[in-house]
N, C-alpha and C. Protein backbone atom coordinates (compact mmCIF):
# COMPACT_ATOMS: atom_id res chain seq x y z
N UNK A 1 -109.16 78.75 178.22
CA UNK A 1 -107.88 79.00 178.86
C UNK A 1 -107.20 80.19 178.21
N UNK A 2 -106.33 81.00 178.99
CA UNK A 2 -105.76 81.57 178.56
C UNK A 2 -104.82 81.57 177.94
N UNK A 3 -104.00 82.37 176.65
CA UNK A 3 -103.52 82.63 175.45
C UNK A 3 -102.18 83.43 175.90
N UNK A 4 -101.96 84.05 177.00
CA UNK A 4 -100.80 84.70 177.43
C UNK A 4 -99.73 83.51 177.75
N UNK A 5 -98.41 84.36 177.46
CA UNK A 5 -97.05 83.69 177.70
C UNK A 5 -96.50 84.14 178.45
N UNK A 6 -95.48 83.54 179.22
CA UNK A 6 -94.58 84.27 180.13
C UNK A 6 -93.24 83.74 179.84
N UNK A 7 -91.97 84.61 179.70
CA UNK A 7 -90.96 84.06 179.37
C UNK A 7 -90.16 85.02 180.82
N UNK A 8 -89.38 84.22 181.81
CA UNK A 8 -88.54 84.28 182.47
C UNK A 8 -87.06 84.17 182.37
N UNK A 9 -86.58 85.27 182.48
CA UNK A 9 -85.36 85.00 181.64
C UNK A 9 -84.12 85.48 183.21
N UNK A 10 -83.05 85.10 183.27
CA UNK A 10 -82.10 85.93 184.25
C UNK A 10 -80.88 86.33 183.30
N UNK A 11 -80.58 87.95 183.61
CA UNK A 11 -79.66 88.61 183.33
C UNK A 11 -79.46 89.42 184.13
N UNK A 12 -78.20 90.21 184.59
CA UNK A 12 -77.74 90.89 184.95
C UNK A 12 -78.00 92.63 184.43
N UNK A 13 -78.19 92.26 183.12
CA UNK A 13 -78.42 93.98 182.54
C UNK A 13 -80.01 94.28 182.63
N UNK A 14 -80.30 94.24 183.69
CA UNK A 14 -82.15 94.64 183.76
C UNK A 14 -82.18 95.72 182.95
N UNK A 15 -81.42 96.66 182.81
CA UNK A 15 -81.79 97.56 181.39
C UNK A 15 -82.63 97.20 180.24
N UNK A 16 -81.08 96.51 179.67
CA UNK A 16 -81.72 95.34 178.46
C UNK A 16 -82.68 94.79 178.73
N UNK A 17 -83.08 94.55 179.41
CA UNK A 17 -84.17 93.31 179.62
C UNK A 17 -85.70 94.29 179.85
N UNK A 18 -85.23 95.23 180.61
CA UNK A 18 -86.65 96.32 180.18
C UNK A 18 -86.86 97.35 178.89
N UNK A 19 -85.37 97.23 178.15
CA UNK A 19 -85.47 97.88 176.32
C UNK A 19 -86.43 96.07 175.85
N UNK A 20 -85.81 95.18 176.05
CA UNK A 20 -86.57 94.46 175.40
C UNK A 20 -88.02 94.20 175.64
N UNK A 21 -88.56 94.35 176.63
CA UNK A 21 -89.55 94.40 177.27
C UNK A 21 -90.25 95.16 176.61
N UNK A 22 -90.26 96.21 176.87
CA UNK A 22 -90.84 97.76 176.19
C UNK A 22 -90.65 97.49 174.51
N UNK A 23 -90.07 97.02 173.92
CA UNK A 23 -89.89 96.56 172.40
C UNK A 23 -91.46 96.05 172.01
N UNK A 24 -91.26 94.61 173.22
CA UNK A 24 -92.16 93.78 172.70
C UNK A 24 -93.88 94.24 173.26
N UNK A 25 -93.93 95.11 174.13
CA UNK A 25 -95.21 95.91 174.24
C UNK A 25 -95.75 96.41 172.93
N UNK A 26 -94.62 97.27 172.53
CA UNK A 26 -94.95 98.41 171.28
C UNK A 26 -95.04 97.11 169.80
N UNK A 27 -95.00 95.89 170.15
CA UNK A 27 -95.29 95.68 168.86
C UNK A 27 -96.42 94.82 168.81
N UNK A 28 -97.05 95.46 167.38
CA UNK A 28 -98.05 94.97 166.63
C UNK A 28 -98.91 93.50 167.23
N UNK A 29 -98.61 92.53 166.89
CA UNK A 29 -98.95 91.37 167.86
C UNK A 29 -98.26 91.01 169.24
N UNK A 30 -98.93 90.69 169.63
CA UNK A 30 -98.71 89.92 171.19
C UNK A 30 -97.89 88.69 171.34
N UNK A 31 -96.56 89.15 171.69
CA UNK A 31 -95.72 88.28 171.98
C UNK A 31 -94.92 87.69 173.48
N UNK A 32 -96.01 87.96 174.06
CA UNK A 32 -95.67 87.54 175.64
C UNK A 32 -95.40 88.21 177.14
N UNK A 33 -94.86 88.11 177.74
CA UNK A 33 -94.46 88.71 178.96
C UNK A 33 -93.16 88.33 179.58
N UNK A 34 -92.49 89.34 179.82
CA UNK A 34 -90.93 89.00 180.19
C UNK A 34 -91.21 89.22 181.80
N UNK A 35 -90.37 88.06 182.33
CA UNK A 35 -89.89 88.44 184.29
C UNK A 35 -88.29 87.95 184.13
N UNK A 36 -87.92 89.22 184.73
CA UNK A 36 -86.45 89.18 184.69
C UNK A 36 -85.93 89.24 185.84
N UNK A 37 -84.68 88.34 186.27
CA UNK A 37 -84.46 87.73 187.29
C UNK A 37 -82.53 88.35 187.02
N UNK A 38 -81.97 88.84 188.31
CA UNK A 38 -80.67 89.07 187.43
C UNK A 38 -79.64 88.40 187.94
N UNK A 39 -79.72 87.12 188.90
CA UNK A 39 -78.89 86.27 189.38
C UNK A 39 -79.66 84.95 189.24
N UNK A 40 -79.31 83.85 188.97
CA UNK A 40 -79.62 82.22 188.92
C UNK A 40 -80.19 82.37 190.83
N UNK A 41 -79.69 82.87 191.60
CA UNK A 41 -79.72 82.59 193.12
C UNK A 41 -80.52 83.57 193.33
N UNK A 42 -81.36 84.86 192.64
CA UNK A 42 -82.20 85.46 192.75
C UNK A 42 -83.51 84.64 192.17
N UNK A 43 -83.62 84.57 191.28
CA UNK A 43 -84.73 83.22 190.84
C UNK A 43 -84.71 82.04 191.68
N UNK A 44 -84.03 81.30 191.96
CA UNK A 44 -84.20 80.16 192.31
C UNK A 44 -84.63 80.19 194.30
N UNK A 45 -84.04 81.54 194.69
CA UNK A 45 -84.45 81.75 196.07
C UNK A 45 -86.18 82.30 195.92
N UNK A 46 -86.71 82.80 194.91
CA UNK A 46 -87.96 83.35 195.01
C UNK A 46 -89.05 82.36 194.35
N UNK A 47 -88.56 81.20 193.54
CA UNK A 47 -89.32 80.64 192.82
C UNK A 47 -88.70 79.21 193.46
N UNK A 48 -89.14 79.04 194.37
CA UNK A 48 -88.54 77.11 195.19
C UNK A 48 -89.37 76.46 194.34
N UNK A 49 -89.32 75.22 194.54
CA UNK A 49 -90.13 73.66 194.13
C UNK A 49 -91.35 73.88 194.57
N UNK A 50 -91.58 74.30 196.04
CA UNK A 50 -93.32 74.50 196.24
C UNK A 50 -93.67 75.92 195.69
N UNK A 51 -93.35 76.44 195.46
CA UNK A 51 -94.09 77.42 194.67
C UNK A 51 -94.23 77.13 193.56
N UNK A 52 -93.11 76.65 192.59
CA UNK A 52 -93.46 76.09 191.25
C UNK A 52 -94.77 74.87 191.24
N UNK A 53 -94.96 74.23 192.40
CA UNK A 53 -95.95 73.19 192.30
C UNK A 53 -97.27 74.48 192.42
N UNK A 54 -97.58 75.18 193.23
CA UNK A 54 -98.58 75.85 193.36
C UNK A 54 -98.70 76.44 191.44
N UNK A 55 -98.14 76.99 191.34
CA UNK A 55 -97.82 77.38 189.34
C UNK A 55 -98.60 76.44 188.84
N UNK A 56 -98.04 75.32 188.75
CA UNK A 56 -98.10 74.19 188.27
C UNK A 56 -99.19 73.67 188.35
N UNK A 57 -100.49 73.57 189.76
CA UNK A 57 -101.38 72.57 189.82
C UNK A 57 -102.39 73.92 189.67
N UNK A 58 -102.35 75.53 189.57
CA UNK A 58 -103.20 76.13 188.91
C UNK A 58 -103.13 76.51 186.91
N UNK A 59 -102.21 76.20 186.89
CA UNK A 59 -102.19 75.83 185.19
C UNK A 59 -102.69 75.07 184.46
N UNK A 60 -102.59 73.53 185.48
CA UNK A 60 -103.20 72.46 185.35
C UNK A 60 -104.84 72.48 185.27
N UNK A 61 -105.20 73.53 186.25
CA UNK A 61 -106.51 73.57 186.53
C UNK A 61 -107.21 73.86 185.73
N UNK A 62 -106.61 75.05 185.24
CA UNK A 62 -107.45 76.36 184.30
C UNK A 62 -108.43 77.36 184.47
N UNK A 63 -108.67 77.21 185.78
CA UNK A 63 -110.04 77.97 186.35
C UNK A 63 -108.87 78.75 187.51
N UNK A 64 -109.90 79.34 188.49
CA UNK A 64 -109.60 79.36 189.82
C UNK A 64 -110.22 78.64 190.82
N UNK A 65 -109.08 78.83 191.81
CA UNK A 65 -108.89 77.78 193.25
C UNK A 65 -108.72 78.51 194.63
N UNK A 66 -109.68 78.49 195.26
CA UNK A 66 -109.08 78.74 196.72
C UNK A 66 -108.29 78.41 197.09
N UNK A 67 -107.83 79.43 198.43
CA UNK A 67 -106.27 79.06 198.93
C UNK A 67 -106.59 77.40 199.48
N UNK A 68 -107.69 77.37 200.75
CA UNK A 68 -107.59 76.27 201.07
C UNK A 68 -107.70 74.77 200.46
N UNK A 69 -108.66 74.75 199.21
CA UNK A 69 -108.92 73.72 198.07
C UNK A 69 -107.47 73.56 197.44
N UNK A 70 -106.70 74.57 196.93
CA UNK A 70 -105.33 74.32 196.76
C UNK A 70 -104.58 73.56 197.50
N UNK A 71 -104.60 74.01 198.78
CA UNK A 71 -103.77 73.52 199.73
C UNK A 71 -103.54 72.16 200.25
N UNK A 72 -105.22 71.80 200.28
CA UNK A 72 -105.71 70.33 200.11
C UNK A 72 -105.14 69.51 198.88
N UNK A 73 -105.35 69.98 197.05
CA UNK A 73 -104.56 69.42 196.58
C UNK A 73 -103.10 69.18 196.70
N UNK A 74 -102.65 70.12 197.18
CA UNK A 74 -100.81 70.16 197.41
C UNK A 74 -100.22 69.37 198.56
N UNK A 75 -101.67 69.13 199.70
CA UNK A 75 -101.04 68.19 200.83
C UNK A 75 -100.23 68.89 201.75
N UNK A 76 -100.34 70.54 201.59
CA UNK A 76 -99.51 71.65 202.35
C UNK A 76 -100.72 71.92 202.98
N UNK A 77 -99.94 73.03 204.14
CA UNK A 77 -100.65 73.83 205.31
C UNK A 77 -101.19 74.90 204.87
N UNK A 78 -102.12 75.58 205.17
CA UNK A 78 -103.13 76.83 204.40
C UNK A 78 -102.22 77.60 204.48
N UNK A 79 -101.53 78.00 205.68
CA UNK A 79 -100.85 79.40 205.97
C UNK A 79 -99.72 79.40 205.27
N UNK A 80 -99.14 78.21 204.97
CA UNK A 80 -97.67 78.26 204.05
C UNK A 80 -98.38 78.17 202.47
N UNK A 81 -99.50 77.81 201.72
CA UNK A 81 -99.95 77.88 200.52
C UNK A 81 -99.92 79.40 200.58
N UNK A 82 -100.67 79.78 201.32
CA UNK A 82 -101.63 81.07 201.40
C UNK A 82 -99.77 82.44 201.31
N UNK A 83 -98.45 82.23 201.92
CA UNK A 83 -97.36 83.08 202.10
C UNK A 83 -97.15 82.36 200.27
N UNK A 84 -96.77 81.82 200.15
CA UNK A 84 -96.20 81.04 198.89
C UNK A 84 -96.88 81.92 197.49
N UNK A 85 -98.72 82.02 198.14
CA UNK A 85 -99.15 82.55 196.76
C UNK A 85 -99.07 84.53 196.85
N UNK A 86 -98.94 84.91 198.18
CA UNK A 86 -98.80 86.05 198.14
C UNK A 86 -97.48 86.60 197.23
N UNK A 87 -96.19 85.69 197.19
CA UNK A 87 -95.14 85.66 196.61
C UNK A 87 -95.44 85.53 195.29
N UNK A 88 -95.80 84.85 195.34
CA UNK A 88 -96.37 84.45 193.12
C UNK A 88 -97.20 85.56 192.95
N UNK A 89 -98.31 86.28 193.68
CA UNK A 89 -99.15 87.49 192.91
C UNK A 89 -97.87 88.86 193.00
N UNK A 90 -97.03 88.87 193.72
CA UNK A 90 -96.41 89.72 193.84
C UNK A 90 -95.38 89.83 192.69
N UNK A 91 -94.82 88.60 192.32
CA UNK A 91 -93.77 88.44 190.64
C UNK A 91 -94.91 88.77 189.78
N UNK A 92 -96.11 88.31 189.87
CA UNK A 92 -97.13 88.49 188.40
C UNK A 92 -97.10 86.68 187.54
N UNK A 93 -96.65 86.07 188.35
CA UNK A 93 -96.82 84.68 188.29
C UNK A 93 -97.97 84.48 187.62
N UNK A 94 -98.89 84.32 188.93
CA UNK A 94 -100.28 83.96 189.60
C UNK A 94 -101.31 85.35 190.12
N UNK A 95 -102.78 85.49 189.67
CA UNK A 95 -103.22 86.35 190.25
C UNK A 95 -104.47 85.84 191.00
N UNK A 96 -104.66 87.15 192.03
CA UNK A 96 -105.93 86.97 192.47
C UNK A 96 -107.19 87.14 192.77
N UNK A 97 -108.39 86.83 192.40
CA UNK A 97 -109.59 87.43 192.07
C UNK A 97 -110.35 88.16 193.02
N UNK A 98 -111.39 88.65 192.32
CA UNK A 98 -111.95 89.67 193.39
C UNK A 98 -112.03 89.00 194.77
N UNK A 99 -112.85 87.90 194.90
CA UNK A 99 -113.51 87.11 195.68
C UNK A 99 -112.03 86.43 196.25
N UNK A 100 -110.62 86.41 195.89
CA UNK A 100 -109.83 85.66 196.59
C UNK A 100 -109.11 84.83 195.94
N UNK A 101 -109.89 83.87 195.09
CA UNK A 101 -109.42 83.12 194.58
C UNK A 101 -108.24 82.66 193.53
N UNK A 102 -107.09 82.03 193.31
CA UNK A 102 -106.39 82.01 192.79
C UNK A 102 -106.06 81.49 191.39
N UNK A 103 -105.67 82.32 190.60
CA UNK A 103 -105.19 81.24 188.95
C UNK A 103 -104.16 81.95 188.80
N UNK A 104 -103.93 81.43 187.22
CA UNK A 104 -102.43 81.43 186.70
C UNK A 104 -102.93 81.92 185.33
N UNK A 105 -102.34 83.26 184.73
CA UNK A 105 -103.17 83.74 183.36
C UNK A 105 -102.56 83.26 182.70
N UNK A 106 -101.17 82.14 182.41
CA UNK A 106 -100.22 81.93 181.40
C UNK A 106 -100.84 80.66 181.39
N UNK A 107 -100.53 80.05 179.88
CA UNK A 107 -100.94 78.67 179.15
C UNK A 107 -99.25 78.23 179.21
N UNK A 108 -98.23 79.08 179.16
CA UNK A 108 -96.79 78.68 178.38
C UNK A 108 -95.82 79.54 179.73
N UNK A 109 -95.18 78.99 180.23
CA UNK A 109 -94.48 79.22 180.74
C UNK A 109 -92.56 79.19 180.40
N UNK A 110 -91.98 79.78 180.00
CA UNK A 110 -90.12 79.36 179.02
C UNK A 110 -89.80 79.86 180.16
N UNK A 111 -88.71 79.36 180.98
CA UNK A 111 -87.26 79.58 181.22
C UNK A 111 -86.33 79.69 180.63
N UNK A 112 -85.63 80.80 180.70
CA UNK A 112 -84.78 81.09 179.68
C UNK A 112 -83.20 81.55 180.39
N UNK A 113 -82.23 80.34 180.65
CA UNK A 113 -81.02 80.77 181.42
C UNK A 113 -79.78 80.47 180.52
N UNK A 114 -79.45 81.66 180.45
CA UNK A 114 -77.76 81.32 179.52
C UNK A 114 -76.83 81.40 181.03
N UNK A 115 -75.48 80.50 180.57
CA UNK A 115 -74.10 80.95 181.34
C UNK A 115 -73.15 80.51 180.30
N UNK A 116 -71.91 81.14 180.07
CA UNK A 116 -71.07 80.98 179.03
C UNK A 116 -70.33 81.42 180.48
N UNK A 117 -68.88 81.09 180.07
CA UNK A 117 -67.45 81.56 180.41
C UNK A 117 -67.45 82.88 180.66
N UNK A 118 -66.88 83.46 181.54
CA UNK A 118 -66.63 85.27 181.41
C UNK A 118 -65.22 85.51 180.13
N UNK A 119 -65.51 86.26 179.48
CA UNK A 119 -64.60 87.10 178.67
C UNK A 119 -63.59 87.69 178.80
């Protein structure tokens, strides 16, 4: 299985979030992968419950899965698995292999959401 991380974080200053990004490239060991989201309602409209299950039951797997063998596990329709995962290869979620097939390169997945009071 794979050894990559993904940390998802939402902020507003995508700047920051690509200085930090670019930080953690340039250093020495491998410390993960940032997806930055800059509204709670920007994440949560692109990443629903069935897409997180699709995440979820190829993480579980550890290999790759066809769209339709997926779809069968999920108890969903091919054509709505099949829009769902085009969305996940497109964030860098989930990728997909030569031949089609689908996995998930992250072992660790963090959400990472602050809200404090405005100032």
């Amino acid at each position: 299985m794979s050894k990559r991380r993904l940390a998802i974080t939402l902020g507003s200053d995508w700047r920051a979030a690509l200085r930090q990004a670019g930080q953690a490239a340039t250093a020495s060991t491998y410390e993960g992968e940032t997806l930055n989201f800059e509204t709670p309602a920007a994440f949560f409209g692109r990443l629903t419950e069935r897409r997180w299950a699709i995440v979820q039951a190829l993480q579980h797997d550890g290999g790759t899965v066809g769209v339709r063998e997926l779809a069968r596990r999920l108890g969903r329709d091919v054509k709505r698995v099949h829009e769902d995962a085009a969305e996940l290869v497109k964030l860098g979620l989930i990728e997909r292999t030569e031949a089609g097939a689908l996995r998930c390169p992250f072992c660790d997945i963090h959400v990472n959401m602050h809200m404090a009071t405005a100032a």
